[in-house]
N, C-alpha and C. Protein backbone atom coordinates (compact mmCIF):
# COMPACT_ATOMS: atom_id res chain seq x y z
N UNK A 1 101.22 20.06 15.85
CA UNK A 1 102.18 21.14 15.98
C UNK A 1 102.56 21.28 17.45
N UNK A 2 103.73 21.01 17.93
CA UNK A 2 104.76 21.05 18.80
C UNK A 2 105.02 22.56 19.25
N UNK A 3 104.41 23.50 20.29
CA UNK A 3 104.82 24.92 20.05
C UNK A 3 106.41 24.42 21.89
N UNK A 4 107.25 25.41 21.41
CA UNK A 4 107.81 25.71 22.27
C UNK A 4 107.84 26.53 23.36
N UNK A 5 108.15 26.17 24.61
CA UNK A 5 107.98 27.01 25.62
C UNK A 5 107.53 28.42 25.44
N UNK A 6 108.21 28.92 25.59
CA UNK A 6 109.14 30.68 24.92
C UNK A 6 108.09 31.00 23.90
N UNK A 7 107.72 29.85 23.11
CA UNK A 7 106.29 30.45 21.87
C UNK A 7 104.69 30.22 22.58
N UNK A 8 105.11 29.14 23.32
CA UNK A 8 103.72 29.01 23.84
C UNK A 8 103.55 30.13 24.78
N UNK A 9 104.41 30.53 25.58
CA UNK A 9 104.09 31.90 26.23
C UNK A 9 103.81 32.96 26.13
N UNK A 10 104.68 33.12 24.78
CA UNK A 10 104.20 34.58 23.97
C UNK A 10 102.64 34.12 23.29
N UNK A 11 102.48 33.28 22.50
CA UNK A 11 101.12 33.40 22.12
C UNK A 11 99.83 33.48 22.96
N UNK A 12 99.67 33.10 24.40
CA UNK A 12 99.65 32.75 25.15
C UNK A 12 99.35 34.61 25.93
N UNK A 13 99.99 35.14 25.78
CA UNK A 13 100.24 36.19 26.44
C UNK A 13 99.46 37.62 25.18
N UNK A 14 99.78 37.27 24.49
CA UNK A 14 99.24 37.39 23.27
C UNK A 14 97.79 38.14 22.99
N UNK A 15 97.13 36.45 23.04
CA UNK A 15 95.70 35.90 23.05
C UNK A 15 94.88 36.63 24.06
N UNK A 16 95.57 36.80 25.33
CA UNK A 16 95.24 37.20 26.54
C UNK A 16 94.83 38.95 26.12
N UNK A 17 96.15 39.89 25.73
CA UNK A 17 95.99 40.92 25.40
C UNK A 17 94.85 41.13 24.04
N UNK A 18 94.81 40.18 23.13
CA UNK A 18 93.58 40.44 22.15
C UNK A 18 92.15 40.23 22.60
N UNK A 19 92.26 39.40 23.42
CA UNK A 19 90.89 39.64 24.39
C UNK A 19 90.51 40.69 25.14
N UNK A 20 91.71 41.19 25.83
CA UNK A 20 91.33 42.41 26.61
C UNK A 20 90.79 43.83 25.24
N UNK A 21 91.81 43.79 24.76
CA UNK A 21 91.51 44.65 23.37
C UNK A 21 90.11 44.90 22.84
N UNK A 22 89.38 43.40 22.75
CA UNK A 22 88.50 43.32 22.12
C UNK A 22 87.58 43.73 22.82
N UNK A 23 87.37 42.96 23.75
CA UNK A 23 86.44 43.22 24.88
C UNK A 23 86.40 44.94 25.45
N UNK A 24 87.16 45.80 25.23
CA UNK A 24 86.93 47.13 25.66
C UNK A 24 86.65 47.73 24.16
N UNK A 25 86.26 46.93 22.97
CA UNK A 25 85.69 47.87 21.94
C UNK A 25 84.07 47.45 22.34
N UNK A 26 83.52 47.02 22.77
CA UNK A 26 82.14 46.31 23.13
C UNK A 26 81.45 47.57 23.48
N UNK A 27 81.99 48.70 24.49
CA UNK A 27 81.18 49.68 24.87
C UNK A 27 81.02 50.59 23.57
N UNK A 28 81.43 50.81 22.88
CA UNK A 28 81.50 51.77 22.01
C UNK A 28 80.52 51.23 20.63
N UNK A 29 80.73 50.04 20.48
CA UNK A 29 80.13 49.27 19.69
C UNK A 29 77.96 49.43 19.93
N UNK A 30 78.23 49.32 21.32
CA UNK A 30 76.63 49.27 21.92
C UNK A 30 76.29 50.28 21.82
N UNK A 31 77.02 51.82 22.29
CA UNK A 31 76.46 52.90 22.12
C UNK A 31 76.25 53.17 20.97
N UNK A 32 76.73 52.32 19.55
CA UNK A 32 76.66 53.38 18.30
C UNK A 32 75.58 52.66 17.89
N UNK A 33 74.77 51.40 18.59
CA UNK A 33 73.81 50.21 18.06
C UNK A 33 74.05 49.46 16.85
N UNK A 34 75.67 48.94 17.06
CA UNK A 34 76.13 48.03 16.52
C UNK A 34 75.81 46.73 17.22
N UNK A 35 74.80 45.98 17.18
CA UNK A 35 74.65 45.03 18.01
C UNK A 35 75.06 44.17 17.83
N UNK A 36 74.81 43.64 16.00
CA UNK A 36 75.37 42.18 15.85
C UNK A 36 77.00 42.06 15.95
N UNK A 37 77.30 43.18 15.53
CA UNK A 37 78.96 43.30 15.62
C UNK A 37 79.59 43.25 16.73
N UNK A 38 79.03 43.93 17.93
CA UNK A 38 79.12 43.53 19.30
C UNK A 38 78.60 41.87 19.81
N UNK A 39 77.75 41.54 19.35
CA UNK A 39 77.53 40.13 19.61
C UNK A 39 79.05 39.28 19.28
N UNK A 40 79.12 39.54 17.89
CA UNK A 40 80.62 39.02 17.50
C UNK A 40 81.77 38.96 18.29
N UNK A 41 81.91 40.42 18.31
CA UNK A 41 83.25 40.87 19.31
C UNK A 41 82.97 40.12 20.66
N UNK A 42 81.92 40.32 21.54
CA UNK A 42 81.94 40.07 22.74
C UNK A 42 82.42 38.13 22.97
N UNK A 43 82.13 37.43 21.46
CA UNK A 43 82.21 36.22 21.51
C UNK A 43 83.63 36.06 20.92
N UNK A 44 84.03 36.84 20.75
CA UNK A 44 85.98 36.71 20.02
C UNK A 44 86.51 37.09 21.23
N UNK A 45 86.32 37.81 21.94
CA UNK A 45 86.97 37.95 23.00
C UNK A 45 87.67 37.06 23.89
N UNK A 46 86.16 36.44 24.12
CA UNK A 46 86.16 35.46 25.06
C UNK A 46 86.85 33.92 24.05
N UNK A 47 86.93 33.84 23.24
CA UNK A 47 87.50 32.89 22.50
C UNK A 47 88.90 33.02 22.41
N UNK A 48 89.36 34.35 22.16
CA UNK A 48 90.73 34.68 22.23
C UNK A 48 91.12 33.94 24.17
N UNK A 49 90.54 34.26 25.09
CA UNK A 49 90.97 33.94 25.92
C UNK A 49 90.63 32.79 26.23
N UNK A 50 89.65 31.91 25.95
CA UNK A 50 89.46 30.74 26.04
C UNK A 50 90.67 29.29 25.29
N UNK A 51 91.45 30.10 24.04
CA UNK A 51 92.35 29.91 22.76
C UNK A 51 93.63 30.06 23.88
N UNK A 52 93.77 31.11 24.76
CA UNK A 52 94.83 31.08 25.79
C UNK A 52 95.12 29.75 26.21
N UNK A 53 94.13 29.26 26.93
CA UNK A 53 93.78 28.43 27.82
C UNK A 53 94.56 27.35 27.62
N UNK A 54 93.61 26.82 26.93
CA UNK A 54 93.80 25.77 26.07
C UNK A 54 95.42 25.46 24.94
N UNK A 55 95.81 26.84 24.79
CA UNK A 55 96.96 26.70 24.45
C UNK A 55 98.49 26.47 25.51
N UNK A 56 97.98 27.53 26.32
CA UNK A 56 98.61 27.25 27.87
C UNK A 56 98.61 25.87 28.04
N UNK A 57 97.83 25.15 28.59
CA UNK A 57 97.89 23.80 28.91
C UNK A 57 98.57 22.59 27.78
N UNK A 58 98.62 23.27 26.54
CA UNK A 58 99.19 21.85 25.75
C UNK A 58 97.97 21.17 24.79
N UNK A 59 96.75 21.99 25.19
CA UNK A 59 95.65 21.66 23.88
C UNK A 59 95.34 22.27 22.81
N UNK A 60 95.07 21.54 22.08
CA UNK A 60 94.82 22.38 20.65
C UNK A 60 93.83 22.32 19.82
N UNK A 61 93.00 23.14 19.26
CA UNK A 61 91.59 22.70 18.59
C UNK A 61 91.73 23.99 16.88
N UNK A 62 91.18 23.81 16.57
CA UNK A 62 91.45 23.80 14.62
C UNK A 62 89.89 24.46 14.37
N UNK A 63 89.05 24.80 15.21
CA UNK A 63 87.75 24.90 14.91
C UNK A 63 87.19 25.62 16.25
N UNK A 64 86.20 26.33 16.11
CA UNK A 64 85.04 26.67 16.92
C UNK A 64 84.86 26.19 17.78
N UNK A 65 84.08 24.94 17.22
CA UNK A 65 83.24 24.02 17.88
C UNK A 65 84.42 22.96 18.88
N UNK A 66 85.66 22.96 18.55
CA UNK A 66 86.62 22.49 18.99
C UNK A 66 87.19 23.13 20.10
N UNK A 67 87.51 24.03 20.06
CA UNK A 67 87.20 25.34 21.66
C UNK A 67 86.52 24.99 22.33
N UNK A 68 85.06 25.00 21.63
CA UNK A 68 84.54 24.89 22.94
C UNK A 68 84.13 23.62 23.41
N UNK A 69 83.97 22.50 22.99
CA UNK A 69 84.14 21.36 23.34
C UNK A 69 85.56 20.81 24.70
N UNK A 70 86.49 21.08 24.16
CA UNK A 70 87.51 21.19 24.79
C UNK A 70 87.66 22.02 25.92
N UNK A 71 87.07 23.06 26.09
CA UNK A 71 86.86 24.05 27.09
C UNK A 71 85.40 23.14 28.39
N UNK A 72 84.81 22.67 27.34
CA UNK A 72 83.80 22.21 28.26
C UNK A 72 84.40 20.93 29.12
N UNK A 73 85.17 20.08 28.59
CA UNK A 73 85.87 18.71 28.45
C UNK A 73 87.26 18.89 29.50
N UNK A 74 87.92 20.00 29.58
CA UNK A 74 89.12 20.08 30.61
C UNK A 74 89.20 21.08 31.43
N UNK A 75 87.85 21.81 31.37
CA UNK A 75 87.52 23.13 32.44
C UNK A 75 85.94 23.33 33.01
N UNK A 76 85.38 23.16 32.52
CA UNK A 76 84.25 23.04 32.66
C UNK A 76 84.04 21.97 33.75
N UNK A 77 84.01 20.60 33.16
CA UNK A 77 83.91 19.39 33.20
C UNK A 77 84.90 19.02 35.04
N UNK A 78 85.89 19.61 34.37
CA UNK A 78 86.74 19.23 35.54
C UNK A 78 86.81 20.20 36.77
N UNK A 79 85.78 21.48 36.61
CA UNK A 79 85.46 22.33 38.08
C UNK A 79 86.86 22.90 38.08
N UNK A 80 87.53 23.25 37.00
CA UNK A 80 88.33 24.20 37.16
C UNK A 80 88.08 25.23 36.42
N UNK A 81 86.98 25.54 36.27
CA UNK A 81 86.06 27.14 35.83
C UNK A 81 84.69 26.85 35.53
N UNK A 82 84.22 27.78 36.19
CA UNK A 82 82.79 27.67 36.93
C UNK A 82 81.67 27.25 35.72
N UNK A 83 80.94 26.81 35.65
CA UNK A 83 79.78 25.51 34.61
C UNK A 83 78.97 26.95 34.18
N UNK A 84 78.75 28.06 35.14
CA UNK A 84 78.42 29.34 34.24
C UNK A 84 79.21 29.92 33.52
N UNK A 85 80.17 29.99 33.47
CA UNK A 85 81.29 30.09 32.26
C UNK A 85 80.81 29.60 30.62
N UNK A 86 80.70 28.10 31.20
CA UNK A 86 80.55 26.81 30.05
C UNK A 86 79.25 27.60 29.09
N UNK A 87 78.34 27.91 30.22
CA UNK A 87 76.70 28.53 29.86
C UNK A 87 76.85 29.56 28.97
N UNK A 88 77.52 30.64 29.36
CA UNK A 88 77.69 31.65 29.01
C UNK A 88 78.51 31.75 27.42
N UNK A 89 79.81 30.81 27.85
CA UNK A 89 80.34 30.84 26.66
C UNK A 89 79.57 30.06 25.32
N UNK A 90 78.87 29.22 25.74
CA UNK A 90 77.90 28.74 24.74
C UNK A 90 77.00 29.41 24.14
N UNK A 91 76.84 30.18 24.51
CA UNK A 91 75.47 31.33 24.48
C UNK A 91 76.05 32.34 23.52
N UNK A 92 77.17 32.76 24.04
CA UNK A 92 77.98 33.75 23.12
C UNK A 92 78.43 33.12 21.73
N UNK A 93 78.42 31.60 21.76
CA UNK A 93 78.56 31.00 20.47
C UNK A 93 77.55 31.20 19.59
N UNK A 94 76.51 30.32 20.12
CA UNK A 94 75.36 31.12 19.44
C UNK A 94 74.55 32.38 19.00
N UNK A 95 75.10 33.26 19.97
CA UNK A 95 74.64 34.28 19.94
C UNK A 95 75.37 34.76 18.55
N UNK A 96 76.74 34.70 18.48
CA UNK A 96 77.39 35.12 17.34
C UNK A 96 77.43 34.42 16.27
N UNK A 97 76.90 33.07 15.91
CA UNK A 97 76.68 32.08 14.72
C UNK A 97 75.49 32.81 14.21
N UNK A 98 74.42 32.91 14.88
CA UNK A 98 72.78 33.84 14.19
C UNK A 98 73.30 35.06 14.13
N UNK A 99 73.96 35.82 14.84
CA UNK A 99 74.32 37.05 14.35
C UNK A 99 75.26 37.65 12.92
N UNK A 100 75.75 36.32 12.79
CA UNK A 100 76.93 36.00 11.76
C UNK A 100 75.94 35.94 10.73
N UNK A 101 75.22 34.68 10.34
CA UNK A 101 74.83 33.94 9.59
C UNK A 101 73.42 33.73 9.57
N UNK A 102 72.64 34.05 10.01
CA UNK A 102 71.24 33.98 10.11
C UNK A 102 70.70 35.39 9.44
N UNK A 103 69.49 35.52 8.45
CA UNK A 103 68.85 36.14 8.50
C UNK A 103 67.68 36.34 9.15
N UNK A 104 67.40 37.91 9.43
CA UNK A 104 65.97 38.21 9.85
C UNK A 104 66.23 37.67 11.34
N UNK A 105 67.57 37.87 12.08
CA UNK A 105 66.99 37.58 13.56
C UNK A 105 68.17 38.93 13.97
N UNK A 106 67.52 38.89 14.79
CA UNK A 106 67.64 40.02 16.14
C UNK A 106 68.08 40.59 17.09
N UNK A 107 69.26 40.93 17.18
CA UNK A 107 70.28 41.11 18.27
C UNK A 107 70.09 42.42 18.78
N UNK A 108 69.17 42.67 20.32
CA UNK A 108 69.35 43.71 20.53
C UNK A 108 70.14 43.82 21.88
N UNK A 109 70.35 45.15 22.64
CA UNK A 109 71.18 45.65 23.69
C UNK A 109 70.96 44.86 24.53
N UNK A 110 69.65 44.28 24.90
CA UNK A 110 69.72 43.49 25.91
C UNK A 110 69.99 42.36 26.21
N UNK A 111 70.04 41.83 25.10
CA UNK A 111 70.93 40.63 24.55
C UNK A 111 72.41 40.49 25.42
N UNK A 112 72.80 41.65 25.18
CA UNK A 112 74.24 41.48 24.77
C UNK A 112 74.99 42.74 26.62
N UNK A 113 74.05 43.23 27.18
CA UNK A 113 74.70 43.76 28.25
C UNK A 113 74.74 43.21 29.66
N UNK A 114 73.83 41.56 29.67
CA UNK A 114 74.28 40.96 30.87
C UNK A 114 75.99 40.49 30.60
N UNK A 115 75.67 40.01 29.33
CA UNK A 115 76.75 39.31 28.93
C UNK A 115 78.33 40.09 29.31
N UNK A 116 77.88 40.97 28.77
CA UNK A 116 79.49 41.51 28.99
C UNK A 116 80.16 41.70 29.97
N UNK A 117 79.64 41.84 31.61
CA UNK A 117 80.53 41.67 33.01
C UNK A 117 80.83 40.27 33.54
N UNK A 118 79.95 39.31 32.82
CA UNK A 118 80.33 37.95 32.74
C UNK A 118 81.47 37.61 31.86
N UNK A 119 81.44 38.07 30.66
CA UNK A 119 82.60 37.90 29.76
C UNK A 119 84.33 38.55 30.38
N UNK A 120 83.95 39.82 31.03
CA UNK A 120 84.98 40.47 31.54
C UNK A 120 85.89 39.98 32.72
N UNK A 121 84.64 39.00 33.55
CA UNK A 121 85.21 37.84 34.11
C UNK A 121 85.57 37.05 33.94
N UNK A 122 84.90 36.21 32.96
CA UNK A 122 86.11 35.16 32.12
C UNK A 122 87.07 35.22 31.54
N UNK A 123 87.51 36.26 30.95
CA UNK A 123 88.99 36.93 30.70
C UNK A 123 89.82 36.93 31.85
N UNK A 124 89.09 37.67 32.88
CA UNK A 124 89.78 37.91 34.30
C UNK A 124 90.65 36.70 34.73
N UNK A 125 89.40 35.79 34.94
CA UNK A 125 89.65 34.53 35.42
C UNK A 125 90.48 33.62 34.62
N UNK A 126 90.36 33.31 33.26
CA UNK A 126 91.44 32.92 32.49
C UNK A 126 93.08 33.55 32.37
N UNK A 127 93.35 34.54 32.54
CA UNK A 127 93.91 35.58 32.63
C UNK A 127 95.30 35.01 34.24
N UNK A 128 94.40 34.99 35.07
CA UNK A 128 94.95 34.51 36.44
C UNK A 128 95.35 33.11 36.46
N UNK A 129 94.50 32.19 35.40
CA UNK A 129 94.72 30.77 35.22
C UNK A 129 96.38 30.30 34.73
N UNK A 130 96.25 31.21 33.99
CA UNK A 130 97.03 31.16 32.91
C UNK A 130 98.78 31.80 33.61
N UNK A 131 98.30 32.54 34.45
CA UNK A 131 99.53 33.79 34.85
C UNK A 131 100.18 32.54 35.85
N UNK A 132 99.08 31.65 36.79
CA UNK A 132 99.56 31.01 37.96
C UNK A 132 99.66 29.76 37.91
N UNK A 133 100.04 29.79 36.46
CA UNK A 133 100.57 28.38 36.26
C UNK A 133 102.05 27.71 36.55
């Protein structure tokens, strides 16, 4: 799929705003000790803006695991966003696959509140990637 300028920007711009969105339901989520649901969110977030990215540039992935591969493979990889990023966003994968799909495991606050000024930066930083292109 071929997106056009004009579409790739709006989606693009989009993606960017559903991340921010998401990412400011996270506080509210923690205070009510919604954890796994916050695990979720905090990892859609960052996927929504990671989905920017990657769309910005002309790549495209159909899957999860395709994000982030690709994220690791043309940003990561290539020191054009920092290898704690890569860490982090991996972590949030997992974190939200057992939170998803696992029984009997455990997501508590502390889990999930380093994470989130790291995540708020990777939005940030994708965000600026994306704007100064």
């Amino acid at each position: 799929m071929s997106l056009e300028n004009k579409e790739r920007e709006d989606i693009v711009k989009f993606r960017i705003e559903k991340a921010k969105e998401t990412i400011a339901e996270i506080p509210v989520l923690l205070e009510n000790k919604f954890y796994r649901t916050a695990a979720n969110r905090l990892y859609y977030a960052c996927f929504y803006a990671a989905t920017a990215l990657l769309i910005n540039d002309g790549h495209e992935s159909y899957t999860h695991n395709g994000v982030k591969t690709l994220l690791g493979i043309y940003y990561i990889k290539e020191n054009r966003l920092e290898k704690s990023f890569g860490k982090m966003y991996n972590h949030l994968f997992n974190l939200r696959q057992t939170g998803d799909y696992e029984d009997w495991i455990s997501i508590e606050e502390e889990d999930l509140i380093p994470l989130l000024p790291q995540a708020v930066i990777f939005i940030n930083t994708i965000e600026q990637l994306v704007l100064n292109k």
